[in-house]
PDB file of N, CA and C in Angstrom:
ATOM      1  N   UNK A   1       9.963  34.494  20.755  1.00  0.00           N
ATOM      2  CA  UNK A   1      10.435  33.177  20.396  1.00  0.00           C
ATOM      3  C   UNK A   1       9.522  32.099  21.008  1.00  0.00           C
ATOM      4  N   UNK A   2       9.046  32.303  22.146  1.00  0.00           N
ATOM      5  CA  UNK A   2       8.343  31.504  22.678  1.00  0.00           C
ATOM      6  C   UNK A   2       7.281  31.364  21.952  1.00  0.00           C
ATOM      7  N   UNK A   3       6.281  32.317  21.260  1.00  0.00           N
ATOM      8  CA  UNK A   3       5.068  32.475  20.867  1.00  0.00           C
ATOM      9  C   UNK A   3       5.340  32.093  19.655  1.00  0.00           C
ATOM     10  N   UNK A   4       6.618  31.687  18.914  1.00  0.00           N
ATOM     11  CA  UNK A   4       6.532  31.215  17.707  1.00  0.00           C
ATOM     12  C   UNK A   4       6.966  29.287  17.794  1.00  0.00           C
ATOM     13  N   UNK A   5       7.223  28.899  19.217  1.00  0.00           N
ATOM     14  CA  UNK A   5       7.422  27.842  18.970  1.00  0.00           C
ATOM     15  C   UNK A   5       6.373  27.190  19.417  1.00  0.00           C
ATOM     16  N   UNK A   6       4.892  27.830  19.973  1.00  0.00           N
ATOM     17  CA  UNK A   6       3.830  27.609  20.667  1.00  0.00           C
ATOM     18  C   UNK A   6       2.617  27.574  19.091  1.00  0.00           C
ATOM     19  N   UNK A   7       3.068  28.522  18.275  1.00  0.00           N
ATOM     20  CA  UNK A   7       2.254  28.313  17.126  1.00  0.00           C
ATOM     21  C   UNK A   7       2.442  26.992  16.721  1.00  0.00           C
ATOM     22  N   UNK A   8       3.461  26.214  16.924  1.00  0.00           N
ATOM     23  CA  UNK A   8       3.827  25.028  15.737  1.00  0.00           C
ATOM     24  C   UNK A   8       3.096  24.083  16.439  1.00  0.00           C
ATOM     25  N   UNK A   9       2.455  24.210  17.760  1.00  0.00           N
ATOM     26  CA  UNK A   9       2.189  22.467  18.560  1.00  0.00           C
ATOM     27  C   UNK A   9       0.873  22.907  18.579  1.00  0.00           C
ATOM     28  N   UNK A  10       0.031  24.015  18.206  1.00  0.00           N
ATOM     29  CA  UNK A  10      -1.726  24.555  17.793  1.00  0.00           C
ATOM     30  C   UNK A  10      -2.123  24.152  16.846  1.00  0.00           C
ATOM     31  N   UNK A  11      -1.057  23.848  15.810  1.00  0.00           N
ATOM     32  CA  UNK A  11      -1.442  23.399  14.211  1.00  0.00           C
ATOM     33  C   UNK A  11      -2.260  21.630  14.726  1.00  0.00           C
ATOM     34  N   UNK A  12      -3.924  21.695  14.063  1.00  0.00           N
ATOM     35  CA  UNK A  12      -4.488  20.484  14.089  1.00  0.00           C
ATOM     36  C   UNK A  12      -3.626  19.137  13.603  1.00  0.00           C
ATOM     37  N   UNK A  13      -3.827  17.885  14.375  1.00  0.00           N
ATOM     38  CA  UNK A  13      -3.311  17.242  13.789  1.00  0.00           C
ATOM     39  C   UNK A  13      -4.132  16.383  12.930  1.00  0.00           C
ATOM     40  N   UNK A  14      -4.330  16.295  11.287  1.00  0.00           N
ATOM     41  CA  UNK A  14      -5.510  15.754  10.630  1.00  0.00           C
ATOM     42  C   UNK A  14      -4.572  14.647   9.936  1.00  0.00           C
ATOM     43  N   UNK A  15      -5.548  13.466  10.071  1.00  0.00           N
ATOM     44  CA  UNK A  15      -5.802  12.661   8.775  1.00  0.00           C
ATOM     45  C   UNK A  15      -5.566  12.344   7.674  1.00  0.00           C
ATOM     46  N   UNK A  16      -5.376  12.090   7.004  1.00  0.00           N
ATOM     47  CA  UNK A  16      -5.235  11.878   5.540  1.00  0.00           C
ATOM     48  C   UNK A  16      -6.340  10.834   5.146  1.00  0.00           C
ATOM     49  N   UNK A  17      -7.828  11.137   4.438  1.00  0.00           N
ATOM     50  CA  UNK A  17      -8.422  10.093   4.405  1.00  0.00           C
ATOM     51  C   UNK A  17      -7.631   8.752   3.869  1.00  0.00           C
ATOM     52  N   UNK A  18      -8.532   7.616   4.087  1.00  0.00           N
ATOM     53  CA  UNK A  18      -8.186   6.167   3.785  1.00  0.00           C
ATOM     54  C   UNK A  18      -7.925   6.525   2.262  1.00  0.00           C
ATOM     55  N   UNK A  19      -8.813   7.227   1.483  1.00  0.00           N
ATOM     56  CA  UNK A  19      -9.518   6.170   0.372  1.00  0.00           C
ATOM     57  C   UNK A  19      -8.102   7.507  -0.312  1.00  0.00           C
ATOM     58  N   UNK A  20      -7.571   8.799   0.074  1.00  0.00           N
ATOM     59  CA  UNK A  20      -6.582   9.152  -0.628  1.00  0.00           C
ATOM     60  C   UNK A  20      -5.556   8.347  -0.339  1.00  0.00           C
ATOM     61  N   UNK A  21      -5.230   7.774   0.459  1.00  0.00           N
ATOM     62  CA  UNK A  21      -3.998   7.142   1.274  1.00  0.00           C
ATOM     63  C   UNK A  21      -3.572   5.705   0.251  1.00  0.00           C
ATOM     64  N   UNK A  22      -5.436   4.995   0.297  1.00  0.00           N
ATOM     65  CA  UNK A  22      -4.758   3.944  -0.708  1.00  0.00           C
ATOM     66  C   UNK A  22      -4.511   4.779  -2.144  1.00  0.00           C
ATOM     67  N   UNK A  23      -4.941   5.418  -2.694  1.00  0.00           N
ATOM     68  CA  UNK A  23      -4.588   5.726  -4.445  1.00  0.00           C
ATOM     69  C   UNK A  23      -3.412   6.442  -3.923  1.00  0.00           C
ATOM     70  N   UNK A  24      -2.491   7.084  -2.683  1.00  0.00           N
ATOM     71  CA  UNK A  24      -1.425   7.470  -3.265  1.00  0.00           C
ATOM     72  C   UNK A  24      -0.497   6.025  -3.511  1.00  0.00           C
ATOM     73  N   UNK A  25      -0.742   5.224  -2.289  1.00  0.00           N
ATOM     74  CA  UNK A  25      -0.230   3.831  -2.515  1.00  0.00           C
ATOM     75  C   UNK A  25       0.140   3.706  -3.899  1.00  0.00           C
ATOM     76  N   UNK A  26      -1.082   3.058  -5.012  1.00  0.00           N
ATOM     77  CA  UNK A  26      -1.014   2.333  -5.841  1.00  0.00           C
ATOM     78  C   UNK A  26      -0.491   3.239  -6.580  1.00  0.00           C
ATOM     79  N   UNK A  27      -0.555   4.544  -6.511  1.00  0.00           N
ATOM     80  CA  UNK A  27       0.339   5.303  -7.799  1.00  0.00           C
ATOM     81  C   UNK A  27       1.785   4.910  -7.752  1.00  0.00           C
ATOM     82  N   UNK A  28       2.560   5.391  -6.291  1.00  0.00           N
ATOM     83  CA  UNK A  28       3.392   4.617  -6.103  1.00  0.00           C
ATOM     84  C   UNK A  28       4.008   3.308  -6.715  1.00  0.00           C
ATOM     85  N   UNK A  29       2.794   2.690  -6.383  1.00  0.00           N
ATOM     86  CA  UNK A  29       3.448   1.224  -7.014  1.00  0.00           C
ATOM     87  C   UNK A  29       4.067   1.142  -8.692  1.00  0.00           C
ATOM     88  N   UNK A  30       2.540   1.584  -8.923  1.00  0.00           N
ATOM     89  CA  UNK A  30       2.599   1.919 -10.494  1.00  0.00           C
ATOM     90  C   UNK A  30       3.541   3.153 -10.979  1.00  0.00           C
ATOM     91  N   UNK A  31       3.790   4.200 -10.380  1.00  0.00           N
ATOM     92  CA  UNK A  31       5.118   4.484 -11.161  1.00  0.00           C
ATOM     93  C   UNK A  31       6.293   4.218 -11.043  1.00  0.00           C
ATOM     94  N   UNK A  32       6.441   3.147  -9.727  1.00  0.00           N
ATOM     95  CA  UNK A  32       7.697   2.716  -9.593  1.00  0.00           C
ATOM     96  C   UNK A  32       8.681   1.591 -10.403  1.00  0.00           C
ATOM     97  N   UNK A  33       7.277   1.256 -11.437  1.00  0.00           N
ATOM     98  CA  UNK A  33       7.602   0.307 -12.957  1.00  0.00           C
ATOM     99  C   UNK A  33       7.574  -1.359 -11.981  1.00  0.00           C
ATOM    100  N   UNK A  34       6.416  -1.564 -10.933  1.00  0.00           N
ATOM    101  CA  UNK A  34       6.754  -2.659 -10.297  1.00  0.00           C
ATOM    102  C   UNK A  34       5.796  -4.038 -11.572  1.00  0.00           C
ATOM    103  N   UNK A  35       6.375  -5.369 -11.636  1.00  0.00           N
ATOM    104  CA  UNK A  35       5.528  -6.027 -12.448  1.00  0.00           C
ATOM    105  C   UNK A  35       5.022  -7.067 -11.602  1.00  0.00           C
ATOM    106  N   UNK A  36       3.272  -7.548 -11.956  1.00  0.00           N
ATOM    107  CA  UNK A  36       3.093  -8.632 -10.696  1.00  0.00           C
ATOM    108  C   UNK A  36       2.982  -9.379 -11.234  1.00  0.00           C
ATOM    109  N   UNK A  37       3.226 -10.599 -10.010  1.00  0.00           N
ATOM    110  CA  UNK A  37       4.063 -11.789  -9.770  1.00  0.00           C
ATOM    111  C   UNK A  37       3.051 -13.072 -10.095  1.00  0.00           C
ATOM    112  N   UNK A  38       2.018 -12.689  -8.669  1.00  0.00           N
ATOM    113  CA  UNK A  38       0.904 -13.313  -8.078  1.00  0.00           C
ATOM    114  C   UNK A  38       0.352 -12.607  -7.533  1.00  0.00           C
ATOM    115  N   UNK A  39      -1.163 -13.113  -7.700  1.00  0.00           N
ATOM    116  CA  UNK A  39      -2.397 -12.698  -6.782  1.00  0.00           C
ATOM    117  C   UNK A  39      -2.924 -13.364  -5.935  1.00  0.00           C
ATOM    118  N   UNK A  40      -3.008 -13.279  -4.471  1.00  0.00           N
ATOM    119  CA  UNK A  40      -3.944 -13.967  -3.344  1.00  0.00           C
ATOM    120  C   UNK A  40      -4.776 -13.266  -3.320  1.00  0.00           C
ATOM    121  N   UNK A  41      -5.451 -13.626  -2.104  1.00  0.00           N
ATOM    122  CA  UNK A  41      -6.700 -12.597  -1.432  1.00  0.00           C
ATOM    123  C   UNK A  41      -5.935 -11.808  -0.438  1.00  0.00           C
ATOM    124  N   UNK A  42      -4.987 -11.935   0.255  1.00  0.00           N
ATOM    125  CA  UNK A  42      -4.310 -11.263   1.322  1.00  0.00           C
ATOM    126  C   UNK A  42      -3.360 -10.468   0.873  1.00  0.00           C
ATOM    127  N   UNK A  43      -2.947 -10.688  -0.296  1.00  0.00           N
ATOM    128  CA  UNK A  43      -1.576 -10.347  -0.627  1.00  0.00           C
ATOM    129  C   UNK A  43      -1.127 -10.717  -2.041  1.00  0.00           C
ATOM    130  N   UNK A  44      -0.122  -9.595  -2.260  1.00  0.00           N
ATOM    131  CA  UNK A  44      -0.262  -9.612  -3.708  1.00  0.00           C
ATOM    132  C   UNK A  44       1.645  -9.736  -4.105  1.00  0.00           C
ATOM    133  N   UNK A  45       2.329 -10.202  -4.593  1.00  0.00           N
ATOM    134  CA  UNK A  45       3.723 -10.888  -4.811  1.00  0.00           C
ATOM    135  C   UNK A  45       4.083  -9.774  -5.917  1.00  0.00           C
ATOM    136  N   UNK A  46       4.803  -9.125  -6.050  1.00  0.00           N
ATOM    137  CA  UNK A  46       5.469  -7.863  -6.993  1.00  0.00           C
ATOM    138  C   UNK A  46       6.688  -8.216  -7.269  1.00  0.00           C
ATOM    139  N   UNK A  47       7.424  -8.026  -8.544  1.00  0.00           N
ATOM    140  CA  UNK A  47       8.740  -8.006  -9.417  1.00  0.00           C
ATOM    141  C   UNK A  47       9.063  -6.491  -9.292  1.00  0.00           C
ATOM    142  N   UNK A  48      10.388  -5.996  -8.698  1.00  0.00           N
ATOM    143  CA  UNK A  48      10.167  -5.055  -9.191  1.00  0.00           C
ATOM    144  C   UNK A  48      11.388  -4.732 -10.178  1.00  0.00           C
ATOM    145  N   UNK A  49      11.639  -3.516 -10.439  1.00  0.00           N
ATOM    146  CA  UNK A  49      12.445  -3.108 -11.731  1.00  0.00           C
ATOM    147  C   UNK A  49      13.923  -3.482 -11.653  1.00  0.00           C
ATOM    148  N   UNK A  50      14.089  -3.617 -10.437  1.00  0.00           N
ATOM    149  CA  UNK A  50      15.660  -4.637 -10.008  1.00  0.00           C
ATOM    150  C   UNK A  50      15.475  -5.775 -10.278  1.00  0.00           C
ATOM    151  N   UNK A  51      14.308  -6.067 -10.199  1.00  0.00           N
ATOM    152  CA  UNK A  51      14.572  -7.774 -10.507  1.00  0.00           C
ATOM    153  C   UNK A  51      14.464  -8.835  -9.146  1.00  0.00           C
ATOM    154  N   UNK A  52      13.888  -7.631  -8.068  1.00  0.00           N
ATOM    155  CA  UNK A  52      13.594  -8.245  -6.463  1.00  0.00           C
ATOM    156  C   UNK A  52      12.065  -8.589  -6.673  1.00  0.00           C
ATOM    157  N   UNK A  53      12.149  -9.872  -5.554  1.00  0.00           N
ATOM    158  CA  UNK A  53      10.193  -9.794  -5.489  1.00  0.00           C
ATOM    159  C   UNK A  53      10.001  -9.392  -4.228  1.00  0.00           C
ATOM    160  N   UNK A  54       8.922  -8.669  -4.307  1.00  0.00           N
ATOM    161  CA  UNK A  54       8.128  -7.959  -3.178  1.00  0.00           C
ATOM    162  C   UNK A  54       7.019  -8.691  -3.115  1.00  0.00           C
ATOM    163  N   UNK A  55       6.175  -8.415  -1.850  1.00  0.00           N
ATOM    164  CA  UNK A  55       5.204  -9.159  -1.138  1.00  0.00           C
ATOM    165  C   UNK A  55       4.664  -7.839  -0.610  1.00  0.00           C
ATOM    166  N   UNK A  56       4.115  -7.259  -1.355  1.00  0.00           N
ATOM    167  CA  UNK A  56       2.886  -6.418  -0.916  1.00  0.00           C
ATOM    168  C   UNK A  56       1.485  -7.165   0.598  1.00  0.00           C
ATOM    169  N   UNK A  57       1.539  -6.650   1.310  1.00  0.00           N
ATOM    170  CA  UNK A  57       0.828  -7.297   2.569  1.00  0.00           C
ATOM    171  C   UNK A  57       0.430  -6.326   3.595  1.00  0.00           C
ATOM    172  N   UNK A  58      -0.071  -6.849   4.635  1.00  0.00           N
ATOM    173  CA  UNK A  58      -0.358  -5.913   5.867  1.00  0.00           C
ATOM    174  C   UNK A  58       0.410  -6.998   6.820  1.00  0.00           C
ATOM    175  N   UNK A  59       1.229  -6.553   7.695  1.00  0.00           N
ATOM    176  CA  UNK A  59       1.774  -6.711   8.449  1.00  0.00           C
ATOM    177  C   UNK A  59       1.925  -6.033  10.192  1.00  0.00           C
ATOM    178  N   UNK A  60       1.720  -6.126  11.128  1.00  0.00           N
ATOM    179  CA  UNK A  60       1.588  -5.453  12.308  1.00  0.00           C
ATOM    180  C   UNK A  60       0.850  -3.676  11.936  1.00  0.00           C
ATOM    181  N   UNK A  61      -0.404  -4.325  11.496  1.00  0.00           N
ATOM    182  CA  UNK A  61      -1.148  -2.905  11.081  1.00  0.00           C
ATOM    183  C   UNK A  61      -0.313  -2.127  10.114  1.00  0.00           C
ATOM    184  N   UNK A  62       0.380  -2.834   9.695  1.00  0.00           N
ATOM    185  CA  UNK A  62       0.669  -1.598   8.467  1.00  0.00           C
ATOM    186  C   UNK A  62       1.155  -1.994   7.020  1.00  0.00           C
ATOM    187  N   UNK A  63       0.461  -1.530   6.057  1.00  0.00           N
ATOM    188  CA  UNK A  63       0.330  -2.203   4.544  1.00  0.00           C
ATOM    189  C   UNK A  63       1.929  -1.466   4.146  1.00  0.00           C
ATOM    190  N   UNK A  64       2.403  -2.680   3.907  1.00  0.00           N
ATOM    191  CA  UNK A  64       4.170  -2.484   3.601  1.00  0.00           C
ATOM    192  C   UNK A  64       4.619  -3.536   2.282  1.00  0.00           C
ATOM    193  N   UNK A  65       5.576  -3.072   1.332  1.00  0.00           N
ATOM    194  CA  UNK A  65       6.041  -3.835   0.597  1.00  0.00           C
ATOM    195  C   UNK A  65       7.466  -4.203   1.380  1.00  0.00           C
ATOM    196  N   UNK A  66       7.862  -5.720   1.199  1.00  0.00           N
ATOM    197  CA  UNK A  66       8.817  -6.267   1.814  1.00  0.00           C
ATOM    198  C   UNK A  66       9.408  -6.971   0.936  1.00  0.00           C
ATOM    199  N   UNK A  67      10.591  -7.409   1.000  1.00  0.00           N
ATOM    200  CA  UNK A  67      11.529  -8.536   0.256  1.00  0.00           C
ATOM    201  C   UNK A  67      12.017  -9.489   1.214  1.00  0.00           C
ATOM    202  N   UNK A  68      12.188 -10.330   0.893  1.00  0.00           N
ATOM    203  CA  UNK A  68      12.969 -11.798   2.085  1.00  0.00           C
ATOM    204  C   UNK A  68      14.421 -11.443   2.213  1.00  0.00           C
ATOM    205  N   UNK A  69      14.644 -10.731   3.225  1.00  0.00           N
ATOM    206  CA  UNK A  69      15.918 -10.233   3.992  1.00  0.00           C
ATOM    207  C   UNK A  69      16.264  -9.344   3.578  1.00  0.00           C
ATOM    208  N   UNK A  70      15.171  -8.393   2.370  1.00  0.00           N
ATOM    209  CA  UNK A  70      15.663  -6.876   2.255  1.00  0.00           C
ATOM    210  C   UNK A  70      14.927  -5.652   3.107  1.00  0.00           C
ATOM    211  N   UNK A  71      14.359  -6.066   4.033  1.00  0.00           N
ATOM    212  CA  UNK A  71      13.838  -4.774   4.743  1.00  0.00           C
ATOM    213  C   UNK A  71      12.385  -4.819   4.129  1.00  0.00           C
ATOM    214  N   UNK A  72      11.652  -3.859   4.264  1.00  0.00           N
ATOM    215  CA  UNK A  72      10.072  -3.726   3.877  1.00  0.00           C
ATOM    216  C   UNK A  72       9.722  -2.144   3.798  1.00  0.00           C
ATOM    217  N   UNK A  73       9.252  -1.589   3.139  1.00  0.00           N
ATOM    218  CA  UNK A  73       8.630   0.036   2.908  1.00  0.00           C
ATOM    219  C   UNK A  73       7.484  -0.381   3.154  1.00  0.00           C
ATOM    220  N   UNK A  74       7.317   1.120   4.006  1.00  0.00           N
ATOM    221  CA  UNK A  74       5.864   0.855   4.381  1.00  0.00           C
ATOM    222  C   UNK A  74       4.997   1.792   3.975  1.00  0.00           C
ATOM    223  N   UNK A  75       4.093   1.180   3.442  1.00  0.00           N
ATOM    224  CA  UNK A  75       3.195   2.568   2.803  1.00  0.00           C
ATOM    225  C   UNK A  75       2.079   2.800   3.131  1.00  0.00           C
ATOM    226  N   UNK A  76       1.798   2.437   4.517  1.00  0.00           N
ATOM    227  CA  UNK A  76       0.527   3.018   5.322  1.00  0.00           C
ATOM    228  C   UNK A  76       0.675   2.100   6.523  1.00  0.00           C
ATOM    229  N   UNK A  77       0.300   3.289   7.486  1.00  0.00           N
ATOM    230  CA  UNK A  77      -0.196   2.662   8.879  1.00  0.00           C
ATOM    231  C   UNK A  77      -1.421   2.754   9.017  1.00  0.00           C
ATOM    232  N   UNK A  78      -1.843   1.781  10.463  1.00  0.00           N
ATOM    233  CA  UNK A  78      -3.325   1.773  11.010  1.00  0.00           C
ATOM    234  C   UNK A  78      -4.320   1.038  10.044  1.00  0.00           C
ATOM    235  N   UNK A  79      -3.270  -0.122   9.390  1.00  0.00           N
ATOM    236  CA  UNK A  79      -4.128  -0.703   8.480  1.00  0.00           C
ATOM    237  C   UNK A  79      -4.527  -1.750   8.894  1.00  0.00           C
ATOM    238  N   UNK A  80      -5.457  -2.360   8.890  1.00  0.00           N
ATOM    239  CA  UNK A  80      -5.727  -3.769   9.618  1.00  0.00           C
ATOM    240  C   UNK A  80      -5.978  -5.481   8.658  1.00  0.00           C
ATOM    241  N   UNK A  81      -6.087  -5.044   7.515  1.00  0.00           N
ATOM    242  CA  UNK A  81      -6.645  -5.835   6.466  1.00  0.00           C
ATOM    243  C   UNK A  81      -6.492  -5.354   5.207  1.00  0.00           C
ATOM    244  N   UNK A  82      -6.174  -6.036   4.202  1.00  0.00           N
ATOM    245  CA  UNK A  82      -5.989  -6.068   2.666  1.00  0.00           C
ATOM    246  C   UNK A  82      -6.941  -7.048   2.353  1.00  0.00           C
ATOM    247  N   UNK A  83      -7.732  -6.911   1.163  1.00  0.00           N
ATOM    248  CA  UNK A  83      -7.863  -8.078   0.280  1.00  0.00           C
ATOM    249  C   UNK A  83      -8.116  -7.268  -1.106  1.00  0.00           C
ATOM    250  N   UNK A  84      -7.462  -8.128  -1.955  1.00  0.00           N
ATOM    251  CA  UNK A  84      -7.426  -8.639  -3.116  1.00  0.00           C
ATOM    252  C   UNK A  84      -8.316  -9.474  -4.207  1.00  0.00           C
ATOM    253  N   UNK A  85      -8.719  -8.842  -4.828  1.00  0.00           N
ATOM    254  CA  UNK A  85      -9.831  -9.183  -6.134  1.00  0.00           C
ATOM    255  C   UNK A  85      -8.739  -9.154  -7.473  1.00  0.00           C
ATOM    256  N   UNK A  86      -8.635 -10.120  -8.106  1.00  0.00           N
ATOM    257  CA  UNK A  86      -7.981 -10.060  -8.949  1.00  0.00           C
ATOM    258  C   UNK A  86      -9.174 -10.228 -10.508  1.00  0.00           C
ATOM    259  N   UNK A  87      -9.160  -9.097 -10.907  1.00  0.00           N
ATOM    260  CA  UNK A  87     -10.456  -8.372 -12.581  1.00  0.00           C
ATOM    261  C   UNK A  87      -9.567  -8.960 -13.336  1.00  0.00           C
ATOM    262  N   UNK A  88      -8.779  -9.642 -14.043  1.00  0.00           N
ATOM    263  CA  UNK A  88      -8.068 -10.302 -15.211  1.00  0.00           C
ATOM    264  C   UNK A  88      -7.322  -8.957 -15.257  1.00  0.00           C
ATOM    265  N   UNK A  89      -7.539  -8.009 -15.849  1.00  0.00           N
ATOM    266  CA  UNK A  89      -6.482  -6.376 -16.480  1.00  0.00           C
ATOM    267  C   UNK A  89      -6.418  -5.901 -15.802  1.00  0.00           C
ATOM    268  N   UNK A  90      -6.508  -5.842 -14.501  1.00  0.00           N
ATOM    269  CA  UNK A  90      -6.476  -5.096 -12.938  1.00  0.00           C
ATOM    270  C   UNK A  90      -6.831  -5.570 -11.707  1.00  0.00           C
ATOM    271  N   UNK A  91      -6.337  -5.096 -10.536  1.00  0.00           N
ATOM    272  CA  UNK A  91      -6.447  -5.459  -9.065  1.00  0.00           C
ATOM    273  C   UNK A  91      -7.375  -4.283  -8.563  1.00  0.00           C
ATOM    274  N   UNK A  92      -8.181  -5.231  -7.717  1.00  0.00           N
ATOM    275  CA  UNK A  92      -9.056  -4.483  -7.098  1.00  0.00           C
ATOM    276  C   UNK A  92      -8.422  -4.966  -5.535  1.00  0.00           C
ATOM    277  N   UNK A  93      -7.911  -3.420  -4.776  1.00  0.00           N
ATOM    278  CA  UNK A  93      -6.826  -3.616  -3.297  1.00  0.00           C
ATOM    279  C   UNK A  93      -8.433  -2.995  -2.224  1.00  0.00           C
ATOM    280  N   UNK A  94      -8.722  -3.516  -1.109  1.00  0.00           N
ATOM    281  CA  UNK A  94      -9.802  -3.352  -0.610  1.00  0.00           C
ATOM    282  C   UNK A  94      -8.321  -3.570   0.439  1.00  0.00           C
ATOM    283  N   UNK A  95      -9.109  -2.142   1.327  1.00  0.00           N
ATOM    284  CA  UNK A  95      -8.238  -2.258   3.013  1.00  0.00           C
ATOM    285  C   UNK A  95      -9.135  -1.856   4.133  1.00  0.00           C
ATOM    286  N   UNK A  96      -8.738  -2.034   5.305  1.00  0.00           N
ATOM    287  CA  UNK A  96      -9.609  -1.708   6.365  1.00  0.00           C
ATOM    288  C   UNK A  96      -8.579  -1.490   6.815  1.00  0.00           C
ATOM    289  N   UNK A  97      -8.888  -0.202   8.354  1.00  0.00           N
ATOM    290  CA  UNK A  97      -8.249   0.613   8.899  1.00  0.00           C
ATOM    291  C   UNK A  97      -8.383  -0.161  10.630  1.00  0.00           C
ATOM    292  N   UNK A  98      -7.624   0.226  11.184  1.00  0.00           N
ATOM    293  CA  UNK A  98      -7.974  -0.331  12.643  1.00  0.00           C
ATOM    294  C   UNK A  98      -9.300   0.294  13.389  1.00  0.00           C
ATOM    295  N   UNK A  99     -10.172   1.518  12.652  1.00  0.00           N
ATOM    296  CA  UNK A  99     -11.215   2.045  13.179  1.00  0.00           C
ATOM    297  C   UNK A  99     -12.459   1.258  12.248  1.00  0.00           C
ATOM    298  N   UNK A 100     -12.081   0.476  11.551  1.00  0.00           N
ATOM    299  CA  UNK A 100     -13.441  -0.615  10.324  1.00  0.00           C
ATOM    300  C   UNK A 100     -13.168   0.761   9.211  1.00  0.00           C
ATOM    301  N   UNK A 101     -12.754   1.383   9.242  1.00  0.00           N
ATOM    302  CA  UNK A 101     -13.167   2.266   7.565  1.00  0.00           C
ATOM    303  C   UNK A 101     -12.463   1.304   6.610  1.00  0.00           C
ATOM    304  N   UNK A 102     -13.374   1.399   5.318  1.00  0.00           N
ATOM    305  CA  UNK A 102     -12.919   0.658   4.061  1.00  0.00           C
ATOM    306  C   UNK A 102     -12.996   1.680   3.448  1.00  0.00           C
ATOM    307  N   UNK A 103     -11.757   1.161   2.316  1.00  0.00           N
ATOM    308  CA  UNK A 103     -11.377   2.061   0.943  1.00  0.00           C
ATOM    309  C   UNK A 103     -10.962   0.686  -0.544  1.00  0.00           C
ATOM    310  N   UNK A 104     -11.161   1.297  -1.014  1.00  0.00           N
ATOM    311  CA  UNK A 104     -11.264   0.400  -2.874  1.00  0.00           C
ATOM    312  C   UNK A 104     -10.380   1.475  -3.212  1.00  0.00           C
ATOM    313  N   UNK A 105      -9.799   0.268  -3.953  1.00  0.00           N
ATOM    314  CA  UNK A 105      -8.553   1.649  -5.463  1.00  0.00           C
ATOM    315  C   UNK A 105      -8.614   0.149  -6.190  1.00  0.00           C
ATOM    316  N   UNK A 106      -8.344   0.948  -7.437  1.00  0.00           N
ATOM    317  CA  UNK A 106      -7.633   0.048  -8.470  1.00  0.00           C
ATOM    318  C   UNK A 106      -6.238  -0.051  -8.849  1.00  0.00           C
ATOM    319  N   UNK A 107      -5.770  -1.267  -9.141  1.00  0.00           N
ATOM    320  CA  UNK A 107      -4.032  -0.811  -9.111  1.00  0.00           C
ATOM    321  C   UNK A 107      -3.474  -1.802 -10.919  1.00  0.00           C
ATOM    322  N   UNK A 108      -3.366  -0.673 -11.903  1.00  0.00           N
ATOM    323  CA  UNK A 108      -2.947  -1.548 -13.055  1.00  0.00           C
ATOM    324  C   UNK A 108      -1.579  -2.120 -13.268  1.00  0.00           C
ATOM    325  N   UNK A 109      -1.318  -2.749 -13.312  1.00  0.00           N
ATOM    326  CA  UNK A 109       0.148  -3.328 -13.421  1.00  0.00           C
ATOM    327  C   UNK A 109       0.057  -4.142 -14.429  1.00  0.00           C
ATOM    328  N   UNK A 110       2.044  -4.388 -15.312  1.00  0.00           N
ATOM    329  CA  UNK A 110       2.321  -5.624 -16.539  1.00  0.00           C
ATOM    330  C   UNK A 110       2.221  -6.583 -15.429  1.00  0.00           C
ATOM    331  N   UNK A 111       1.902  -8.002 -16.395  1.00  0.00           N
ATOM    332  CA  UNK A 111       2.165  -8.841 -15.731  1.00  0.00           C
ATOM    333  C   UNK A 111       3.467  -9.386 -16.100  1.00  0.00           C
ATOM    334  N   UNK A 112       4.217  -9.838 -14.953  1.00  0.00           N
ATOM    335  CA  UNK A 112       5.489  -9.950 -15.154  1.00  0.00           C
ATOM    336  C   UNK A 112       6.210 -11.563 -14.678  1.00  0.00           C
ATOM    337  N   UNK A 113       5.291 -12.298 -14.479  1.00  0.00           N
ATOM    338  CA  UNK A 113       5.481 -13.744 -13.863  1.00  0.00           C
ATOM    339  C   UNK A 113       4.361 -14.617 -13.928  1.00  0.00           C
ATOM    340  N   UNK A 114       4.925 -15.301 -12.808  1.00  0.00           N
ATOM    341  CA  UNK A 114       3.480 -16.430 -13.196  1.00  0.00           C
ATOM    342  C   UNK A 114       2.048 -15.774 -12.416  1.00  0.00           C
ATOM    343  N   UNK A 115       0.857 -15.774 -13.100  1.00  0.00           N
ATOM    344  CA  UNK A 115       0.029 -14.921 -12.718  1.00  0.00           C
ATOM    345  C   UNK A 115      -0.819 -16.155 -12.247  1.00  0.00           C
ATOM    346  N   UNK A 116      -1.474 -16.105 -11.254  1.00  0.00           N
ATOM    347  CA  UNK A 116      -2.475 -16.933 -10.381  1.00  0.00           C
ATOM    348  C   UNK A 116      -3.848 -16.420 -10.078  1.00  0.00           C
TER     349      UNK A 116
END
């Protein structure tokens, strides 16, 4: 018993690169039927299928969708920075990690509000 609870704390503890971490993000987003709102450079304003707006952001190192007094999901730590490129038919989400690694994804979404 001992030697089987000694196997479980040997297992490496790895990573998940950045650049999979953001595309599981945006799949997320995108199959969760979210529609956007607005585009900044920091941050990006989401409708989602309830009819709540979200504020996609980085917040105390960690890229989280939030609502104003509904709590926030967080969908990555050790993030240090977002920005936002808004291509007219798509978002280009650029993040940095608290170690400088950068990752690019693309994220397609309806537009569902006033678009900026």
């Amino acid at each position: 018993m001992t030697i089987q609870f000694s196997l479980s704390l040997l297992k490496p503890q790895t990573q998940i690169p950045l650049d999979m971490t953001l595309r599981a993000v945006t799949h997320q987003i995108e199959v969760q039927k979210y529609t956007l709102v607005s585009v900044h450079t920091d941050h990006v304003i989401l409708k989602s299928n309830e009819d709540k707006q979200m504020n996609l952001t980085v917040y105390k190192n960690k890229l989280q969708l939030s609502a104003s007094g509904a709590g926030q999901i967080i969908m990555a730590q050790n993030i240090s920075q977002l920005t936002v490129f808004d291509r007219t038919t798509y978002l280009e989400l650029e993040v940095v990690n608290c170690q400088g690694q950068k990752a690019n994804c693309l994220l397609y979404l309806k537009k569902g509000g006033n678009h900026n």
